[in-house]
C-alpha atoms as a PDB file:
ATOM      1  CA  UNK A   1      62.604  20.340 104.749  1.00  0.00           C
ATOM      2  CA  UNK A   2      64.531  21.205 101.600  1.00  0.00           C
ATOM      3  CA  UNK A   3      65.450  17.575 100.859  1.00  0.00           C
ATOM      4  CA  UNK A   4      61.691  16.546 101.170  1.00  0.00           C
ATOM      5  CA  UNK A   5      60.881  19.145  98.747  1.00  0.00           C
ATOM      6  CA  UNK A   6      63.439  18.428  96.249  1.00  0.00           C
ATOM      7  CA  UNK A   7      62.704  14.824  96.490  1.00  0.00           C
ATOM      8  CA  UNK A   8      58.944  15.734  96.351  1.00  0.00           C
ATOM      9  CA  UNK A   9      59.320  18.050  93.201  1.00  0.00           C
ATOM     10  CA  UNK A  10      61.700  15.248  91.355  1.00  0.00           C
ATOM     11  CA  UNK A  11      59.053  13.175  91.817  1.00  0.00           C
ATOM     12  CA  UNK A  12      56.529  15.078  90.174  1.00  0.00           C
ATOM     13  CA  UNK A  13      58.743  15.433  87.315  1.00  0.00           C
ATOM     14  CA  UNK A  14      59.162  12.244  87.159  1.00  0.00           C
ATOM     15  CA  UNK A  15      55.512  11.302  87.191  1.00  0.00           C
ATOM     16  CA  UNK A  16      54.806  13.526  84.852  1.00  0.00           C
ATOM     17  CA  UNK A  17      57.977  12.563  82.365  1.00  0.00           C
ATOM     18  CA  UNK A  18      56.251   9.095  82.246  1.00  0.00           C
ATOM     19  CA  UNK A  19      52.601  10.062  82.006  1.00  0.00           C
ATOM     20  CA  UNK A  20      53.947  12.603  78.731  1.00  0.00           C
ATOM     21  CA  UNK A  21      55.645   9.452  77.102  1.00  0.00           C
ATOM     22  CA  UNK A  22      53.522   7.888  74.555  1.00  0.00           C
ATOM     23  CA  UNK A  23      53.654   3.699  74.693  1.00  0.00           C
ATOM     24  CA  UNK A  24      56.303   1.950  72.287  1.00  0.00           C
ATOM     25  CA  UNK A  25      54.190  -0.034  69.433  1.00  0.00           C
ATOM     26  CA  UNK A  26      56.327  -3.223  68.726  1.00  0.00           C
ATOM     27  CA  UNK A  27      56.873  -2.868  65.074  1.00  0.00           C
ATOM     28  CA  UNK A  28      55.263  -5.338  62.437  1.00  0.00           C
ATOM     29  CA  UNK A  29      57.100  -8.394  62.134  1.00  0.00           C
ATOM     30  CA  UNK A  30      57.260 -10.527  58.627  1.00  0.00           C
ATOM     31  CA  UNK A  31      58.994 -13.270  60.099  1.00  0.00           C
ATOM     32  CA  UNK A  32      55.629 -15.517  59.512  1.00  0.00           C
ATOM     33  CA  UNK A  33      55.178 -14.737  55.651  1.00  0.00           C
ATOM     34  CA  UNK A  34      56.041 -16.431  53.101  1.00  0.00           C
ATOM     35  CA  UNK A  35      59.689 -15.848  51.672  1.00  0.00           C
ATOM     36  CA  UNK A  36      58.194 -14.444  48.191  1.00  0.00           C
ATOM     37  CA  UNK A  37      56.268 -11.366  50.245  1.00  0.00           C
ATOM     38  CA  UNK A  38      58.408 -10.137  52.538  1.00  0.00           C
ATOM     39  CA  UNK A  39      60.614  -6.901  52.577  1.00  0.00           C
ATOM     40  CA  UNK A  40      64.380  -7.214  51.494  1.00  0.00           C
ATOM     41  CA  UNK A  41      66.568  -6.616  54.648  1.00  0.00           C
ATOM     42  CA  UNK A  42      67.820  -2.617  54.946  1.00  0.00           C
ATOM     43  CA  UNK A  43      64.265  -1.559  55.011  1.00  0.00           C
ATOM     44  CA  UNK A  44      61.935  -0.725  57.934  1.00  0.00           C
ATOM     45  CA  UNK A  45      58.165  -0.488  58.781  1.00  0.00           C
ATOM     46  CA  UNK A  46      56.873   3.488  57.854  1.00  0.00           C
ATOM     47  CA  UNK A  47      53.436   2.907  58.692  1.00  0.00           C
ATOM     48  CA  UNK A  48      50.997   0.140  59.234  1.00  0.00           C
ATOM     49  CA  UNK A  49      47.294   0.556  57.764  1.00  0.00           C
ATOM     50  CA  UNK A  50      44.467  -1.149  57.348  1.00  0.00           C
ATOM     51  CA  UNK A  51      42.431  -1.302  54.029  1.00  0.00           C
ATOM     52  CA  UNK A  52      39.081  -1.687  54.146  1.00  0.00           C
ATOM     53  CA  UNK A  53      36.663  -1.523  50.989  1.00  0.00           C
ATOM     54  CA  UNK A  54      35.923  -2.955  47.770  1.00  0.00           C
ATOM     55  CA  UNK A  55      37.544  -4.459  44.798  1.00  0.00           C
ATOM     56  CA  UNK A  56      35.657  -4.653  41.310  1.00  0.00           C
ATOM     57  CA  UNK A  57      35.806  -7.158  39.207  1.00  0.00           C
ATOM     58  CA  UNK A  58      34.373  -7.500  35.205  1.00  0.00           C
ATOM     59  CA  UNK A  59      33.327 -10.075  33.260  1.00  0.00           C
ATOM     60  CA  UNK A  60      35.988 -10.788  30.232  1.00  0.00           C
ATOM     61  CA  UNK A  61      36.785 -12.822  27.387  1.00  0.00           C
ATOM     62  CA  UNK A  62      39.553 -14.879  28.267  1.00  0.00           C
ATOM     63  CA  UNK A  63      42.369 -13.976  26.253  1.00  0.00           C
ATOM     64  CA  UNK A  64      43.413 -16.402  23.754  1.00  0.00           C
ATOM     65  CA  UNK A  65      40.625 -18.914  24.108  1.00  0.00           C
ATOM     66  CA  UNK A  66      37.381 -18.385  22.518  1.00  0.00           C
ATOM     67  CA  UNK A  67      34.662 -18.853  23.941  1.00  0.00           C
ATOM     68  CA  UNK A  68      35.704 -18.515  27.946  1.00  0.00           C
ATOM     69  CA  UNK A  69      34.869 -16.150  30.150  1.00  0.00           C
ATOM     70  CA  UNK A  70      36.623 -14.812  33.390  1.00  0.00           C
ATOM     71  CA  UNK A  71      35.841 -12.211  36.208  1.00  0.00           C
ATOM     72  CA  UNK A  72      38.980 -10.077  35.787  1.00  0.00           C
ATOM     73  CA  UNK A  73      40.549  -7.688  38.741  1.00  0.00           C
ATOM     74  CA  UNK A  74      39.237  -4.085  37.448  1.00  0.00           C
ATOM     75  CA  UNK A  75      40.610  -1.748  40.399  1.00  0.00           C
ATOM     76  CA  UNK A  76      39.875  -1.799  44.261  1.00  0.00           C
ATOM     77  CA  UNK A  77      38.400   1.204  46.065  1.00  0.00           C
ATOM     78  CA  UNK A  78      39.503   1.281  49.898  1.00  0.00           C
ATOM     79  CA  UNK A  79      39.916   3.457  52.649  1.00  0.00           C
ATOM     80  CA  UNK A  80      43.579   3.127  54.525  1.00  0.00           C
ATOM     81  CA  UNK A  81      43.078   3.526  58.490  1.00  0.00           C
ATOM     82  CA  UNK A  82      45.678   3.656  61.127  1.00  0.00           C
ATOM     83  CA  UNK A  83      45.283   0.954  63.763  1.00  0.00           C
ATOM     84  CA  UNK A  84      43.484   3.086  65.844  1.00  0.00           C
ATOM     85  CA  UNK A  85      40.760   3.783  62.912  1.00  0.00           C
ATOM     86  CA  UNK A  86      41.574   6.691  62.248  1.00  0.00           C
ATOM     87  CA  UNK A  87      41.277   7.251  58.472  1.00  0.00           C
ATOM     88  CA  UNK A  88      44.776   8.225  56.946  1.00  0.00           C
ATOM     89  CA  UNK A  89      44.925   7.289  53.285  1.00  0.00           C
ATOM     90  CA  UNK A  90      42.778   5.451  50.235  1.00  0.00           C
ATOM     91  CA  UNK A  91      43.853   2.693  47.599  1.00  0.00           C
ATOM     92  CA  UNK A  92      42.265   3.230  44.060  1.00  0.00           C
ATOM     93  CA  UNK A  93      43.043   2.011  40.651  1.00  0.00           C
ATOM     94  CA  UNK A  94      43.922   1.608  38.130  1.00  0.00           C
ATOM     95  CA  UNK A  95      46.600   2.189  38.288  1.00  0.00           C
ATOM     96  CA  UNK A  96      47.233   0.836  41.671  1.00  0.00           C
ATOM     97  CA  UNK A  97      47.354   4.041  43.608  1.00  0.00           C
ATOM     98  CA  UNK A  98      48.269   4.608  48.114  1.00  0.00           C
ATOM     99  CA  UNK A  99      47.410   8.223  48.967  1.00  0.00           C
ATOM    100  CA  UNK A 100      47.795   9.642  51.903  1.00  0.00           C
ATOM    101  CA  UNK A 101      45.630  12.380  53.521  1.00  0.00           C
ATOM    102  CA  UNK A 102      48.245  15.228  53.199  1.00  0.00           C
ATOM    103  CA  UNK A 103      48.138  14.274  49.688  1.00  0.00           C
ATOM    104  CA  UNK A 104      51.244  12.511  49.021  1.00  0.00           C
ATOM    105  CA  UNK A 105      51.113   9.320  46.659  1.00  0.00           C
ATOM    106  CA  UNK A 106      52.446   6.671  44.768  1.00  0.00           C
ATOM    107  CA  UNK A 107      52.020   3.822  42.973  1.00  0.00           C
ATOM    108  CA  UNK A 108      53.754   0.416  42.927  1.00  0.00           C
ATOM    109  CA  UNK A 109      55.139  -2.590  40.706  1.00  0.00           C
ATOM    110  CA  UNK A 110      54.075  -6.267  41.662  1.00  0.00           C
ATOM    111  CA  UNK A 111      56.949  -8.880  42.998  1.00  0.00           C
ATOM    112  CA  UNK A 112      55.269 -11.344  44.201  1.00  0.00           C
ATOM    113  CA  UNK A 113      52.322 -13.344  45.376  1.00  0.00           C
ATOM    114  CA  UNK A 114      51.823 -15.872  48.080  1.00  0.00           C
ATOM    115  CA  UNK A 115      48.337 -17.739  48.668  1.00  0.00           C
ATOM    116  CA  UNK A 116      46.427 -17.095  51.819  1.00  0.00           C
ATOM    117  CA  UNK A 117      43.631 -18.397  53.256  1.00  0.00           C
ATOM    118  CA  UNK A 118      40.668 -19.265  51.214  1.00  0.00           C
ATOM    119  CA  UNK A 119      38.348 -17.155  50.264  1.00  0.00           C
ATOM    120  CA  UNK A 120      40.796 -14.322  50.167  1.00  0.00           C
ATOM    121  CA  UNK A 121      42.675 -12.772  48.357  1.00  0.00           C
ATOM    122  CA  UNK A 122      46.895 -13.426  48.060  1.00  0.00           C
ATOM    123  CA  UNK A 123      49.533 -12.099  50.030  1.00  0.00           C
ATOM    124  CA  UNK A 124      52.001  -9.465  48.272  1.00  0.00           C
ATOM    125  CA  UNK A 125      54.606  -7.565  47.652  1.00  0.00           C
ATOM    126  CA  UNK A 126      55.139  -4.546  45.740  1.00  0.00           C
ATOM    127  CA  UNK A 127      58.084  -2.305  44.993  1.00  0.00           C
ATOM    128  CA  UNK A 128      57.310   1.370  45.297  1.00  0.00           C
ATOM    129  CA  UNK A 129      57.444   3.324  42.449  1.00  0.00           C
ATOM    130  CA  UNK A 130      58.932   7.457  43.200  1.00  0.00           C
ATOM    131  CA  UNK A 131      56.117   9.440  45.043  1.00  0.00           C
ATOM    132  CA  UNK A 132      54.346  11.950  43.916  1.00  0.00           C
ATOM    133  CA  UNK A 133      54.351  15.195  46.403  1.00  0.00           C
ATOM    134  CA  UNK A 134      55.988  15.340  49.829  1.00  0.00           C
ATOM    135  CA  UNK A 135      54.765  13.510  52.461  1.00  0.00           C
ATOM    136  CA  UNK A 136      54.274  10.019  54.830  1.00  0.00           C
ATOM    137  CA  UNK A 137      54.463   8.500  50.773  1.00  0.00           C
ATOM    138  CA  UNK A 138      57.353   9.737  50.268  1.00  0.00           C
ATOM    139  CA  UNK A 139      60.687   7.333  50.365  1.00  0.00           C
ATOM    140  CA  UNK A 140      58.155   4.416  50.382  1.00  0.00           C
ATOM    141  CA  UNK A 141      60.056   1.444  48.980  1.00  0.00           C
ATOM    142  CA  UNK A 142      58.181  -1.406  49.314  1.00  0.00           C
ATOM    143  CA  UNK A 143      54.212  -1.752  50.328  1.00  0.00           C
ATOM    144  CA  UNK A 144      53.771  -5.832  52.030  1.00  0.00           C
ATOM    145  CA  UNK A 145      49.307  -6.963  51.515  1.00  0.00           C
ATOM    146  CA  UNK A 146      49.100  -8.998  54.397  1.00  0.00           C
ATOM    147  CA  UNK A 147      46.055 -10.232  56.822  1.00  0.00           C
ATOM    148  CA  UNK A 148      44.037 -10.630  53.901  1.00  0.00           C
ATOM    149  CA  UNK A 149      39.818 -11.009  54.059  1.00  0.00           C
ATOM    150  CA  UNK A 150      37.879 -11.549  51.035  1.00  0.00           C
ATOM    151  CA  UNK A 151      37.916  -9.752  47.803  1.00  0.00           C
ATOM    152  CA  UNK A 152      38.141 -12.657  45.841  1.00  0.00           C
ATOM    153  CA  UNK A 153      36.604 -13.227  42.167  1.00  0.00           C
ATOM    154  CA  UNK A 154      32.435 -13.068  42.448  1.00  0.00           C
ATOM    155  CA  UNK A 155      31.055 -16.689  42.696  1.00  0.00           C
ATOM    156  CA  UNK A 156      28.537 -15.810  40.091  1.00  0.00           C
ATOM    157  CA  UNK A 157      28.777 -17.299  36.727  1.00  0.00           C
ATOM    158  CA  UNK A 158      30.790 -15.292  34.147  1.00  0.00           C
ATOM    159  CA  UNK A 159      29.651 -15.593  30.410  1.00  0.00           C
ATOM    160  CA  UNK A 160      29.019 -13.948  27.029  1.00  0.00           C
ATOM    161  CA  UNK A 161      25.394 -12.685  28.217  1.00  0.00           C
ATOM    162  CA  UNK A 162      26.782 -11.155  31.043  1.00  0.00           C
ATOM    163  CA  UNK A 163      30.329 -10.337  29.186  1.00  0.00           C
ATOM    164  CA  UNK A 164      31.320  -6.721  30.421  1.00  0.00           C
ATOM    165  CA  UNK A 165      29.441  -6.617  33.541  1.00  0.00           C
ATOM    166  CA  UNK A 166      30.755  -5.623  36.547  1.00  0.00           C
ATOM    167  CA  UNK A 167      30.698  -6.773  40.579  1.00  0.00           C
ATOM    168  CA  UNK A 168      31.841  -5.202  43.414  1.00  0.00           C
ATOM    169  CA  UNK A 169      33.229  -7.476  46.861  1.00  0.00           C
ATOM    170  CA  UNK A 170      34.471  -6.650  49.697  1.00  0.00           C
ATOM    171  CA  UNK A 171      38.055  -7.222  51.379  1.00  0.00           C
ATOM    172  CA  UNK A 172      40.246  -6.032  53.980  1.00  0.00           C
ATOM    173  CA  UNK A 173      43.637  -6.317  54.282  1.00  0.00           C
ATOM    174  CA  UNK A 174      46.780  -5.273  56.353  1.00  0.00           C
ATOM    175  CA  UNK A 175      49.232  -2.740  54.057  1.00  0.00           C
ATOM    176  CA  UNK A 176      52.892  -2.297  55.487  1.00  0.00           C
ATOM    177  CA  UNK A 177      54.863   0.454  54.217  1.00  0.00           C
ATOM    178  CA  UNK A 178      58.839   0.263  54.332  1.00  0.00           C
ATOM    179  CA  UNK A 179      61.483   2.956  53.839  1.00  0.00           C
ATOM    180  CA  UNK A 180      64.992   2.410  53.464  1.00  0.00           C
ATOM    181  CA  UNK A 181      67.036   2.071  57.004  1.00  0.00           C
END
């Protein structure tokens, strides 16, 4: 009787050990991106987000030639969600700025770029600058854009009688964060 009710009780535990574990998520792999964008070996995924918002663009002279016109990048406005959908960040600018919901930010230098599909905008890589507060920014060395919808330049013509005005599109993309190993 005592061995059935040791064996029933380690059971239980057991059960209950596995039903308390949460699942493993495999961790985001780069191994598909172009050489240019992806993370420098000694650093590991921190958190995977998705951005979803807008990016503004403005209608500018183009520098050094008279006369053009160009819809330039003016700063993107996105909410950062875990992959769940839960809301746990934003990206503004300028300057490019990740904050995350305890407050902790930073802001980044461009690498590199790699074209993606059309229609949206490029792949890239950015080195972290030093965060601001403590937090999940915090020790952030490089941020990867990847998975990228939209947010390209407006189709609509740019020229001096619209020169100055603004348009807002939409994007999404995948944001990795690393920290060092």
């Amino acid at each position: 009787m005592m061995i059935h009710t040791a064996m029933a009780t380690a059971t239980v535990a057991l059960i209950a050990a596995c039903a308390s574990t949460t699942p493993v998520m495999p961790s985001y792999s780069q191994a598909a991106l172009p050489a240019a964008v992806q993370v420098p070996t000694g650093n590991k995924v921190a958190l995977e987000t998705i951005g979803v918002g807008e990016i503004t663009y403005q209608c500018s002279a183009k520098k050094d030639m008279a006369g053009q016109f160009e819809w330039v990048f003016a700063g993107p406005d996105a909410r950062l969600l875990d992959r769940s959908g839960k809301q746990v960040g934003k990206y503004y600018g300028p300057p490019a700025t990740w904050e995350a919901m305890d407050g902790s930010k930073l802001t980044a230098v461009q690498l590199a770029v790699a074209p993606h599909t059309a229609g949206s905008i490029p792949l890239q890589l950015v080195k972290g600058n030093p965060a601001m507060g403590a937090g999940a920014m915090q020790g952030v060395t490089y941020i990867q854009r990847v998975n990228t919808q939209g947010g390209v330049a407006p189709a609509a013509p740019c020229t001096a009688a619209n020169l100055s005005a603004k348009q807002i599109v939409k994007y999404q993309a995948d944001y990795i964060f690393y920290k060092a190993m």
